[in-house]
C-alpha atoms as a PDB file:
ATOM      1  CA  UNK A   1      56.304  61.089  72.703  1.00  0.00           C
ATOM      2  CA  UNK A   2      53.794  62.211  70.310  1.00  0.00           C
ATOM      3  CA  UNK A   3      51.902  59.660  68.073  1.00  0.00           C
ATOM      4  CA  UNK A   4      51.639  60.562  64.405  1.00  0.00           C
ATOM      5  CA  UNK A   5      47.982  59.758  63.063  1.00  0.00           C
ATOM      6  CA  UNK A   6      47.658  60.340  59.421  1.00  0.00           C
ATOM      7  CA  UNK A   7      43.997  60.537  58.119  1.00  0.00           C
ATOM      8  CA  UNK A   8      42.734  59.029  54.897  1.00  0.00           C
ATOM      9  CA  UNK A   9      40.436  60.653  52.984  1.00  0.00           C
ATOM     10  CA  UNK A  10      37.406  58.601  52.021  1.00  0.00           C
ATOM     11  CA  UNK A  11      37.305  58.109  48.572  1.00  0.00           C
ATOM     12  CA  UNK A  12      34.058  56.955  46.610  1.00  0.00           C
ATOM     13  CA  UNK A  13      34.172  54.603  43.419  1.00  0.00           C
ATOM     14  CA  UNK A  14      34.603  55.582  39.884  1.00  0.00           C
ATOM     15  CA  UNK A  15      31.427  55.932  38.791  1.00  0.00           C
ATOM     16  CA  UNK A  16      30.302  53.049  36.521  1.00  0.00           C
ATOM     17  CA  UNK A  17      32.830  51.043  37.994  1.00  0.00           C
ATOM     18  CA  UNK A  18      30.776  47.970  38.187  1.00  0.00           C
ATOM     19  CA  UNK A  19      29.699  48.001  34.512  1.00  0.00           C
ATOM     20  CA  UNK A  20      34.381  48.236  34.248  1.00  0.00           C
ATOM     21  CA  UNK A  21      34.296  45.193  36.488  1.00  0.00           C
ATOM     22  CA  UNK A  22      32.159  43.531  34.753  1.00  0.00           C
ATOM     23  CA  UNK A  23      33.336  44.312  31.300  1.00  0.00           C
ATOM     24  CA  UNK A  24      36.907  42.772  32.427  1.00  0.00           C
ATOM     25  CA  UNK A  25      35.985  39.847  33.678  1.00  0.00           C
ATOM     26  CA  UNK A  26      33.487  38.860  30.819  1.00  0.00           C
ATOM     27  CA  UNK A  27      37.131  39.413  28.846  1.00  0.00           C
ATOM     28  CA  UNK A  28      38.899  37.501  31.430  1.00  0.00           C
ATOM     29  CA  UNK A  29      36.387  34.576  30.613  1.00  0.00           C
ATOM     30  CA  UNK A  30      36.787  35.208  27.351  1.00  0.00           C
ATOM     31  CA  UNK A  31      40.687  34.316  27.260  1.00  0.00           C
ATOM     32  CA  UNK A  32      40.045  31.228  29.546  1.00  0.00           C
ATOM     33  CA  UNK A  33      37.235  29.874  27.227  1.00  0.00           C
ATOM     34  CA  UNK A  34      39.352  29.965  24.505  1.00  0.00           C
ATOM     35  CA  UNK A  35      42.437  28.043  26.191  1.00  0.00           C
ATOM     36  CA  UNK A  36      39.833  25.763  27.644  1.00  0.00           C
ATOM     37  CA  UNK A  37      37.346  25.142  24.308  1.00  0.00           C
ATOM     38  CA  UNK A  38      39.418  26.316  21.329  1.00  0.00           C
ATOM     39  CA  UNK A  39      42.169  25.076  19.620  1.00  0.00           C
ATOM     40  CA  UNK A  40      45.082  27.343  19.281  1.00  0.00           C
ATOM     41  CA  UNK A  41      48.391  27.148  16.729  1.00  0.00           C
ATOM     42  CA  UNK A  42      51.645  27.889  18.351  1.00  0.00           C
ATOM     43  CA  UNK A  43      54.273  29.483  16.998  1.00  0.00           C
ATOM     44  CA  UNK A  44      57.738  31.150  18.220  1.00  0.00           C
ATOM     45  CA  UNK A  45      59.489  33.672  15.683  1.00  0.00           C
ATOM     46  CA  UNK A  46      62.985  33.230  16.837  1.00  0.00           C
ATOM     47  CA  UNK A  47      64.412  36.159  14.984  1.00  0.00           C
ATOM     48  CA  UNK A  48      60.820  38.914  14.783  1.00  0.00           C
ATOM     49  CA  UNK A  49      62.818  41.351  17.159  1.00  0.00           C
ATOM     50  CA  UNK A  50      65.749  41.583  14.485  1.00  0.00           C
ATOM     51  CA  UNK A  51      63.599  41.684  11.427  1.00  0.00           C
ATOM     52  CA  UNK A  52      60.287  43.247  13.118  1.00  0.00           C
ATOM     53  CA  UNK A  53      58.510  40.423  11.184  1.00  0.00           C
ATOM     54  CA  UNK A  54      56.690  37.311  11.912  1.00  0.00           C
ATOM     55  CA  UNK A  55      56.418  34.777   9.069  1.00  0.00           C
ATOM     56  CA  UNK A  56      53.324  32.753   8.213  1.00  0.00           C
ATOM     57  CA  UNK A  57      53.877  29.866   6.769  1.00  0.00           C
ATOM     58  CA  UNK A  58      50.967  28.615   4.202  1.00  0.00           C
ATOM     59  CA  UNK A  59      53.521  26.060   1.743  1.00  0.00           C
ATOM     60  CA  UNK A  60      56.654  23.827   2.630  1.00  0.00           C
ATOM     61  CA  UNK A  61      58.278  21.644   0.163  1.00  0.00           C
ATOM     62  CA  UNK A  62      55.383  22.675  -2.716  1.00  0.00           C
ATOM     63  CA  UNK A  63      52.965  20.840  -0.745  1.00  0.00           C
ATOM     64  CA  UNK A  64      50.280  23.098   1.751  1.00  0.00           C
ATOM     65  CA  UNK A  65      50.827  23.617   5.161  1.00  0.00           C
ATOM     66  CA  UNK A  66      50.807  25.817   8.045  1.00  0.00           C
ATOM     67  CA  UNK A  67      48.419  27.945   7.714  1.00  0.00           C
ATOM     68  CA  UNK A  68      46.744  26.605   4.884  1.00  0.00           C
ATOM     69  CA  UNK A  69      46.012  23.369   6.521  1.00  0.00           C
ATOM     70  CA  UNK A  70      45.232  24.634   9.997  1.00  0.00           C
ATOM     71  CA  UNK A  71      42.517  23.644  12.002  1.00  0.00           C
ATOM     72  CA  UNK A  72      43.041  25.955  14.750  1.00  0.00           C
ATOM     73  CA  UNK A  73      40.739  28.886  15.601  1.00  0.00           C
ATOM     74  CA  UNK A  74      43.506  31.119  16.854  1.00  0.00           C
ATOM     75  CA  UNK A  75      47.071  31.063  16.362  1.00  0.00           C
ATOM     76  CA  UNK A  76      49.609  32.605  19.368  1.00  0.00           C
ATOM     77  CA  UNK A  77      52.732  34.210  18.077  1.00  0.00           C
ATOM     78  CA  UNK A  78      55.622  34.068  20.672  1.00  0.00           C
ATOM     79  CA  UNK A  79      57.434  37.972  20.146  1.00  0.00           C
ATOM     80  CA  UNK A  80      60.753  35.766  21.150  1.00  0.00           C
ATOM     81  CA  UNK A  81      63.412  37.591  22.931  1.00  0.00           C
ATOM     82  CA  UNK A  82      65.859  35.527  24.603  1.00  0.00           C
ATOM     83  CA  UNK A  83      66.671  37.916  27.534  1.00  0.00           C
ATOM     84  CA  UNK A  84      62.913  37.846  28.982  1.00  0.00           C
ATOM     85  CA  UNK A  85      62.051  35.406  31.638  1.00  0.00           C
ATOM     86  CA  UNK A  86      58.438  35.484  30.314  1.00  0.00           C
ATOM     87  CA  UNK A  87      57.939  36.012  26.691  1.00  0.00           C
ATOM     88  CA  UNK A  88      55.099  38.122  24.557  1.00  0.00           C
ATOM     89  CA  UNK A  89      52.321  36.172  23.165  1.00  0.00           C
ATOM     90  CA  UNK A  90      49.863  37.532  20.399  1.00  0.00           C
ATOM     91  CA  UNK A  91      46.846  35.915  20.418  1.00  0.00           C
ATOM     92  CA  UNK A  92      44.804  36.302  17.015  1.00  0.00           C
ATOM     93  CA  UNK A  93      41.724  34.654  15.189  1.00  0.00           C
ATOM     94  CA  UNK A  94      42.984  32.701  12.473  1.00  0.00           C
ATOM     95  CA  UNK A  95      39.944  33.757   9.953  1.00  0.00           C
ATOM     96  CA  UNK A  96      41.199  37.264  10.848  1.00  0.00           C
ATOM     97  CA  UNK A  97      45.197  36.514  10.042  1.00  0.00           C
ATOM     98  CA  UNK A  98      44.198  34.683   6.756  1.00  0.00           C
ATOM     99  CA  UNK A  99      42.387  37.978   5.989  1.00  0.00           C
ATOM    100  CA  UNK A 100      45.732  40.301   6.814  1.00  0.00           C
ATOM    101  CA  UNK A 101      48.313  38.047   5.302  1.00  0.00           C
ATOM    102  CA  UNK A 102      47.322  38.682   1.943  1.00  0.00           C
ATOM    103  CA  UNK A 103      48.079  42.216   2.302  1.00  0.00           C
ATOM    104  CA  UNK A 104      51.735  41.224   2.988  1.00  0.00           C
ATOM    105  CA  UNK A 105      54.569  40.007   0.492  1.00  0.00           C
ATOM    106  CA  UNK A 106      55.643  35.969   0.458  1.00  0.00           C
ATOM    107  CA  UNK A 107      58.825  34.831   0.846  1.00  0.00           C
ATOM    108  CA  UNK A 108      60.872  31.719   1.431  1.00  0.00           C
ATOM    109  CA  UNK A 109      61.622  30.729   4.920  1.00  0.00           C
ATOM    110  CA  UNK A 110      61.810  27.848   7.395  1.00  0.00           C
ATOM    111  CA  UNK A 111      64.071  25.033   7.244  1.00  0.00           C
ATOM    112  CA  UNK A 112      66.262  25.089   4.562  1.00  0.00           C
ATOM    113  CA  UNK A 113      64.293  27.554   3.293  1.00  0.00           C
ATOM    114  CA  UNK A 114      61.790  25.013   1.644  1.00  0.00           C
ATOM    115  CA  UNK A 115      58.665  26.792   3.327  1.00  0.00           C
ATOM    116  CA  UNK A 116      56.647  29.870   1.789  1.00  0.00           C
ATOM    117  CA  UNK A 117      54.795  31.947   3.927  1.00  0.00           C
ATOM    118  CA  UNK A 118      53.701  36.032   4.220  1.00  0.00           C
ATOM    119  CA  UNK A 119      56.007  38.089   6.141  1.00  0.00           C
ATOM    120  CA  UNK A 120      53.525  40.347   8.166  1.00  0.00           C
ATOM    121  CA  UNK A 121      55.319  43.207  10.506  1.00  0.00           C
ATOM    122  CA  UNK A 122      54.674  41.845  14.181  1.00  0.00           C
ATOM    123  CA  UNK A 123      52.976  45.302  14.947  1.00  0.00           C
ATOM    124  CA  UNK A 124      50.235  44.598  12.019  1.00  0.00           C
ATOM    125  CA  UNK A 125      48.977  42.005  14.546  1.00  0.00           C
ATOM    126  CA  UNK A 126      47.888  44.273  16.789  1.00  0.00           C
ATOM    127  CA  UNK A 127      46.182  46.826  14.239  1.00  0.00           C
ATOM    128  CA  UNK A 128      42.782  45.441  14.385  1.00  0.00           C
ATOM    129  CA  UNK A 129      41.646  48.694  13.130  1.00  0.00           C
ATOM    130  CA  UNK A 130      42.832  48.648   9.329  1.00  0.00           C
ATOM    131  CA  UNK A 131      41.983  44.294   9.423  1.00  0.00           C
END
């Protein structure tokens, strides 16, 4: 019986792929840094798939909060969706959200709707562009 041999071509590297490797993982350390030395807000919009929205709290009860009050150099945004096994985070500077916020309306929200807060479209989060 006659043995099949299939031959690989030999391939070279992209060019400049070191200076791609390199650029990743200095982002790669980037993230880790961050987890490891920063402090980083939380938050899980239960209902930003129905309403396309994430809210922003800055006021509950008339008295400051949230964002307002936050010491935290980024805040995370969990894209909830109860079907995943492993949800969407958006990471984000907090200097740069308290910049895009005020381009967005405020309206009441949280718990019995005591809270005030910008309602910023979840894809504005990821427009760095226009922020």
């Amino acid at each position: 019986m006659e043995e099949k041999v299939t031959l690989m071509r030999s391939t070279k590297a992209r060019p400049n792929f070191d200076f791609d490797l390199k650029f990743g993982q200095e982002k790669e350390n980037e993230l880790i840094k961050i987890f490891r030395e920063e402090t980083v807000e939380c938050k899980t919009d239960k209902i930003c798939q129905r309403t396309g929205n994430v809210f922003v709290e800055f006021e509950d009860a008339k008295n400051p909060s949230g964002i307002s009050i936050t010491e935290a150099t980024f805040y995370a945004f969990c894209l909830y969706k109860p079907e995943r096994d492993k949800q969407i985070w958006v990471l984000i500077p907090t200097k740069l959200l308290k910049k895009l916020m005020k381009k967005y309306p405020i309206k009441n929200g949280g718990d019995n709707w005591e809270a005030r807060g910008h309602i910023i479209p979840k894809e504005a989060l990821l427009d760095y562009a226009n922020n």
